[in-house]
Protein backbone atom coordinates (compact mmCIF):
# COMPACT_ATOMS: atom_id res chain seq x y z
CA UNK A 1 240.52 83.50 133.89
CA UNK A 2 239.68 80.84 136.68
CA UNK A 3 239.04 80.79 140.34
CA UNK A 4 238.72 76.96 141.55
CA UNK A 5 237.26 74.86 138.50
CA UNK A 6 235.52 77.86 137.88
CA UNK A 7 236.26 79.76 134.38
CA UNK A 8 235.37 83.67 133.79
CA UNK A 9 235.40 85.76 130.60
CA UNK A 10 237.60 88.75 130.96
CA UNK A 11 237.42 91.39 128.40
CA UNK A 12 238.85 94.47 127.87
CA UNK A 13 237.52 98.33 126.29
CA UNK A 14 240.10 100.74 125.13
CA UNK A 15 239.04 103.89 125.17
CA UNK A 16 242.04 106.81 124.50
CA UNK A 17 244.55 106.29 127.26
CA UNK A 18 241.78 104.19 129.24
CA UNK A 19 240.98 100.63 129.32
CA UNK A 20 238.01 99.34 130.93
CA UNK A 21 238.03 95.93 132.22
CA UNK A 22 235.19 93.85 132.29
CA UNK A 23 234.29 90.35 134.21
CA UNK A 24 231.60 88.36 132.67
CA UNK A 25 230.38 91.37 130.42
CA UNK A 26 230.60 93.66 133.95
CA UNK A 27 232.61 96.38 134.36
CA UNK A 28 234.79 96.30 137.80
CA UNK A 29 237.76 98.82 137.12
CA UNK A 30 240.26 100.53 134.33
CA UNK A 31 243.68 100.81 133.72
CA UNK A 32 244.97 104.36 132.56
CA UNK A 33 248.21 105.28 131.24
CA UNK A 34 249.79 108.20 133.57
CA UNK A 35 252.95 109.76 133.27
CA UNK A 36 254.46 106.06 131.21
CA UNK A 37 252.89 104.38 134.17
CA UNK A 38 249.95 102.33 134.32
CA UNK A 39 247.34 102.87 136.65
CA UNK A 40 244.52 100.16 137.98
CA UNK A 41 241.18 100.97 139.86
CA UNK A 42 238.60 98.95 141.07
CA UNK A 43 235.76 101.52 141.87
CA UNK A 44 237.53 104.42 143.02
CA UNK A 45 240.18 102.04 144.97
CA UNK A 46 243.50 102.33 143.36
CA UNK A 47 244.88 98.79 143.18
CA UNK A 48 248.44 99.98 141.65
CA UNK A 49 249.42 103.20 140.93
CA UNK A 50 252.68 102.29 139.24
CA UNK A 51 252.72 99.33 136.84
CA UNK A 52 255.35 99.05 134.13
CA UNK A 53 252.74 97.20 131.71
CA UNK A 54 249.04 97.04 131.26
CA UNK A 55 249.00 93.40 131.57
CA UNK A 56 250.89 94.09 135.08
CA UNK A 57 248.07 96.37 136.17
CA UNK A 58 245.37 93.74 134.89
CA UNK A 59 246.82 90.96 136.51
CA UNK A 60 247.23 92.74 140.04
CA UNK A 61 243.37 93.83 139.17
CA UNK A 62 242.46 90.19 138.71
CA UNK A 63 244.29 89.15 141.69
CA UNK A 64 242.55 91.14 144.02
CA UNK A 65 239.19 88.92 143.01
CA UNK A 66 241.19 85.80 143.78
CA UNK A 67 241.04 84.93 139.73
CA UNK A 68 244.54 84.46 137.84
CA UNK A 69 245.73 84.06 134.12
């Protein structure tokens, strides 16, 4: 991932239905499969409740810290 000449490790945890997603080895949300939907949360802030992919929910989870695949 980068933000301006600056590059970040992303990395991700499955756990079950859960995936957490880490930034530089720190957690900042999950994505969990609902219902065939995927759902992204940053804290306890949903950032999409309906994604058709987890890479859609990671991306729009990524977005929201300005960094981008």
């Amino acid at each position: 991932m980068s933000k301006k000449n600056q590059s970040f490790a992303v990395s991700l945890k499955k756990e079950d239905d859960l995936t957490k997603v880490f930034v530089e080895e720190r957690e900042i949300g999950q994505i969990e499969k609902n219902q065939g939907a995927f759902v992204g949360t940053l804290g306890k802030q949903v950032v999409i409740a309906s994604a058709q992919s987890e890479d859609e929910a990671l991306q729009t989870m990524l977005a929201t810290y300005n960094l981008y695949y």
